[in-house]
N, C-alpha and C. Protein backbone atom coordinates (compact mmCIF):
# COMPACT_ATOMS: atom_id res chain seq x y z
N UNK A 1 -20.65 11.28 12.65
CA UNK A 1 -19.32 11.24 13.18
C UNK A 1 -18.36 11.23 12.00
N UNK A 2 -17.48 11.93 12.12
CA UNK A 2 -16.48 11.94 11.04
C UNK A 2 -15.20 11.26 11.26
N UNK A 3 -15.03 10.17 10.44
CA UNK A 3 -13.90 9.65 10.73
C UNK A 3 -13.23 9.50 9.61
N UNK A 4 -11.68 9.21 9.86
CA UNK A 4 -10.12 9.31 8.81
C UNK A 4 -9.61 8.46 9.25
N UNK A 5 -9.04 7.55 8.41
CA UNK A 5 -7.57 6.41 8.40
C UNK A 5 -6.96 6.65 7.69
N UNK A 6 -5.42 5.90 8.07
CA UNK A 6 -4.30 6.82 7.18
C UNK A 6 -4.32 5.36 7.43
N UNK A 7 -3.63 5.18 5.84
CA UNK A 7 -3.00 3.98 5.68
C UNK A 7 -1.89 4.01 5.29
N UNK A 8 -0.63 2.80 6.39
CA UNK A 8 0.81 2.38 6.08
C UNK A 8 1.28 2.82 4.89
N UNK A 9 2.12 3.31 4.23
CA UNK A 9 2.84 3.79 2.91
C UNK A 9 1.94 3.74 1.86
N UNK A 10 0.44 4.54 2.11
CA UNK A 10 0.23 5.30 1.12
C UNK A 10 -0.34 6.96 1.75
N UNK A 11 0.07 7.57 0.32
CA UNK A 11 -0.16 9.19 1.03
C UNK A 11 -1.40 9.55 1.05
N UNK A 12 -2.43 8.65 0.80
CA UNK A 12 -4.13 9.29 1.04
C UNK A 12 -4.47 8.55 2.03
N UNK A 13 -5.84 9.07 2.63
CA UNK A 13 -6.47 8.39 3.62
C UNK A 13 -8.05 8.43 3.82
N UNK A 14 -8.32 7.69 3.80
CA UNK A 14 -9.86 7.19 4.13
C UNK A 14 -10.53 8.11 4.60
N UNK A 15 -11.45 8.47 4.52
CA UNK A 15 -12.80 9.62 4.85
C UNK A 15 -13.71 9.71 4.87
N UNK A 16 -14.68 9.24 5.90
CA UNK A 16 -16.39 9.09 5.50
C UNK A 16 -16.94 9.51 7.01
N UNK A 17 -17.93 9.83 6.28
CA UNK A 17 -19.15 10.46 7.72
C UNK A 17 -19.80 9.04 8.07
N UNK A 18 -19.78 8.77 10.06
CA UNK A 18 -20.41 7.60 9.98
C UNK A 18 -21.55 7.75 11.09
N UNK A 19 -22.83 7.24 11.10
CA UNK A 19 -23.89 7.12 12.14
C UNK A 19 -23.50 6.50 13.27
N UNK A 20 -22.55 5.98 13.25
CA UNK A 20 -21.93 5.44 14.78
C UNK A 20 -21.25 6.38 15.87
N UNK A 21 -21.53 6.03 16.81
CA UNK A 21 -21.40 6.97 18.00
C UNK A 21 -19.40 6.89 17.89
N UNK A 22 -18.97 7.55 18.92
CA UNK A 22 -17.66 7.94 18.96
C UNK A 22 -17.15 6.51 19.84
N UNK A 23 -17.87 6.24 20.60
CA UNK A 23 -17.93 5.01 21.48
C UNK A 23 -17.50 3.88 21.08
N UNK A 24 -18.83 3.53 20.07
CA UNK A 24 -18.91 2.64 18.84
C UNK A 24 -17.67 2.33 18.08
N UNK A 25 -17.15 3.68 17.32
CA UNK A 25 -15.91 3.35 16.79
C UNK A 25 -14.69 3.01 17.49
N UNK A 26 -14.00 3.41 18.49
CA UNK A 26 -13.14 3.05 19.51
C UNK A 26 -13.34 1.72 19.89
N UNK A 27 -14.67 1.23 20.13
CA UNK A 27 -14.65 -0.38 20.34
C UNK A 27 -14.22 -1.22 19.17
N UNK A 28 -14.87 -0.59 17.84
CA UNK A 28 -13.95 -1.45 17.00
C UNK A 28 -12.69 -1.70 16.39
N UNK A 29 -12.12 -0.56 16.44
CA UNK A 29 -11.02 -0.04 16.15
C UNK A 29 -10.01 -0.78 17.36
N UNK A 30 -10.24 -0.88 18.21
CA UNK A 30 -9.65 -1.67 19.64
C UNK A 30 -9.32 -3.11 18.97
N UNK A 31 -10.82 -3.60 18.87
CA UNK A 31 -10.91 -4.99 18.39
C UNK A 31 -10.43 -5.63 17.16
N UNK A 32 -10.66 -4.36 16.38
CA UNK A 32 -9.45 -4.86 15.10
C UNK A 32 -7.67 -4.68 15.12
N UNK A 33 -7.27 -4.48 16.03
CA UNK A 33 -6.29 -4.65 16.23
C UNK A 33 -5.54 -5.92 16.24
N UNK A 34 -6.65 -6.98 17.22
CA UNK A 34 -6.39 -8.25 17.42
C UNK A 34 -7.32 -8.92 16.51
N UNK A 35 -8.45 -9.33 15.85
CA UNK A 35 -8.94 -9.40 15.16
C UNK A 35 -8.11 -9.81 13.22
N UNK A 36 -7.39 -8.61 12.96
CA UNK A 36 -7.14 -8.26 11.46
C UNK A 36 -7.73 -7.85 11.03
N UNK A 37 -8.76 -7.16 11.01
CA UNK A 37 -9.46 -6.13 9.95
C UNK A 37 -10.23 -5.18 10.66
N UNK A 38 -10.59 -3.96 10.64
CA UNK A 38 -11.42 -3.11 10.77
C UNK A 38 -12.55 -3.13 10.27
N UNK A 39 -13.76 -3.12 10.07
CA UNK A 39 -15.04 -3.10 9.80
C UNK A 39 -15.63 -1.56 9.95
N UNK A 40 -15.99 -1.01 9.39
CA UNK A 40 -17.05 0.44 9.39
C UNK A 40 -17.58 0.49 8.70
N UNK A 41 -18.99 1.34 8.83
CA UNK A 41 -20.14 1.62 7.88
C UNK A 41 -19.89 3.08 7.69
N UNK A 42 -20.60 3.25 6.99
CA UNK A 42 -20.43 5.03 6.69
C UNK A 42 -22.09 5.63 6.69
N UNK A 43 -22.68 6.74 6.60
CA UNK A 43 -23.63 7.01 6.75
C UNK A 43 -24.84 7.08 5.49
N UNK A 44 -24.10 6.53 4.58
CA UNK A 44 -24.71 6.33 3.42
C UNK A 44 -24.57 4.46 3.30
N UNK A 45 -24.51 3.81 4.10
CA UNK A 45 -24.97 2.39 4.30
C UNK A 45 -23.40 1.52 3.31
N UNK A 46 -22.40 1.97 2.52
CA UNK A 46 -21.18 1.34 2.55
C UNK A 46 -20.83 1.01 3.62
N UNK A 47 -19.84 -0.39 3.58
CA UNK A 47 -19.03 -0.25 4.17
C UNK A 47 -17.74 -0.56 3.89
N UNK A 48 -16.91 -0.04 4.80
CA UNK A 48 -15.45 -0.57 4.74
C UNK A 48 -14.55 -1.20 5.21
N UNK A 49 -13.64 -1.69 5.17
CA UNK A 49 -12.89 -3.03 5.16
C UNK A 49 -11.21 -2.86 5.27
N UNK A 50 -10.90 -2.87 6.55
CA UNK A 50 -9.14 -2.14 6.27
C UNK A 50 -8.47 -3.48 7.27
N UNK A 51 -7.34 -3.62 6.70
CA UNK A 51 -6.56 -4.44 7.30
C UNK A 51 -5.83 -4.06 8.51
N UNK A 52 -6.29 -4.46 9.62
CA UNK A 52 -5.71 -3.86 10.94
C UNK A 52 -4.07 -3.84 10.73
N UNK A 53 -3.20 -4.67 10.11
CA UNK A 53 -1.94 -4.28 9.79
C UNK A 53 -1.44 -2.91 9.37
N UNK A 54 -2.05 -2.61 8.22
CA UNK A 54 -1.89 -1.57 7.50
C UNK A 54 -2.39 -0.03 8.00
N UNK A 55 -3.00 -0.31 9.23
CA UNK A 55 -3.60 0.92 9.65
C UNK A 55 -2.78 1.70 10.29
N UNK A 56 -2.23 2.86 10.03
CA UNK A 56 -1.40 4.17 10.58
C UNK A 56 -2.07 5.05 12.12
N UNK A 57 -3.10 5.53 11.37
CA UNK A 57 -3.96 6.12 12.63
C UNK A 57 -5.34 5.86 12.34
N UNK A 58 -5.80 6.07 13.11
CA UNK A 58 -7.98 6.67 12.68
C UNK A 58 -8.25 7.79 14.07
N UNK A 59 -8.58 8.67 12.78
CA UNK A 59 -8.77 10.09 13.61
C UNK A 59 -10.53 10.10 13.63
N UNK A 60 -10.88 10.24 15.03
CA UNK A 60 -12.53 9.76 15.18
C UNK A 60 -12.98 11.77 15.54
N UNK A 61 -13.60 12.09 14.54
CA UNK A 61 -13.55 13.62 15.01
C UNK A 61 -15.46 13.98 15.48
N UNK A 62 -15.82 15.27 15.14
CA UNK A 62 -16.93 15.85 15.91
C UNK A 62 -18.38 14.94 15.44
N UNK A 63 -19.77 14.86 15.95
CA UNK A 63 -20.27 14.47 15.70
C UNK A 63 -20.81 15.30 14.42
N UNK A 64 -21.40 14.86 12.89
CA UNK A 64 -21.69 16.02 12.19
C UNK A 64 -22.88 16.31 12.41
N UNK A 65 -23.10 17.73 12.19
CA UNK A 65 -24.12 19.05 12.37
C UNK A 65 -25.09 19.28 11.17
N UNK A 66 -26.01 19.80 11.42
CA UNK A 66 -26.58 20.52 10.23
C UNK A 66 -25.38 21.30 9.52
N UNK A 67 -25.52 20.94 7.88
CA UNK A 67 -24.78 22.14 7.32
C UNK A 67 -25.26 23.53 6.88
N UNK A 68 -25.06 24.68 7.11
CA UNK A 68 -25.84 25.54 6.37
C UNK A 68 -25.28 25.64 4.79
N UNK A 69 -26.75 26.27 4.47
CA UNK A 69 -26.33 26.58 2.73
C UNK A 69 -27.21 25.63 1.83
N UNK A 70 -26.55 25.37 0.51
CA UNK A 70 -27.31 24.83 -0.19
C UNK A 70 -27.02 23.22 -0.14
N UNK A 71 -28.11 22.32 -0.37
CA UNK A 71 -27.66 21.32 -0.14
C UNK A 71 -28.21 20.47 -1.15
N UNK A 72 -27.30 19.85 -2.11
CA UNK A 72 -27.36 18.97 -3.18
C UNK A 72 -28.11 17.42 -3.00
C-alpha cells in the first residue's frame, strides 16, 4: 500500500510503501487524531511517528504490484 503525509508548513512529505491493508491505515489515522500521534510501519519493518497536530493530509493510494524490469 502506498502511502503520503504532508506535513503542516513544511513543503515535503512523507512516503513509504506499507504491508498494511487500506483498512488498517484509515483506522489509525482516525485514531490518531484523538490520540496525538500517528504510528505506521512501512514495508521494510521502520517505523514512523507523526504528530497528529501537524498532519495536513495522508493520501492512502493503490495496493503495490509486481514491478516490471530490473530490480535492485
Amino acid at each position: 500500500m502506498d502511502i503520503r503525509i504532508g506535513i503542516k508548513d513544511s513543503p515535503r512529505e512523507i512516503a513509504f510503501d506499507s504491508a498494511q491493508t487500506a483498512q488498517e491505515i484509515e483506522s489509525a489515522v482516525i485514531a490518531a487524531l484523538g490520540a496525538g500521534h500517528l504510528t505506521l510501519d512501512d514495508a521494510k519493518g521502520r517505523r514512523y511517528l507523526v504528530p497528529s497536530a501537524q498532519i495536513a493530509y495522508v493520501e492512502i493510494g493503490s495496493e503495490t504490484t509486481r514491478k516490471i524490469g530490473f530490480v535492485a
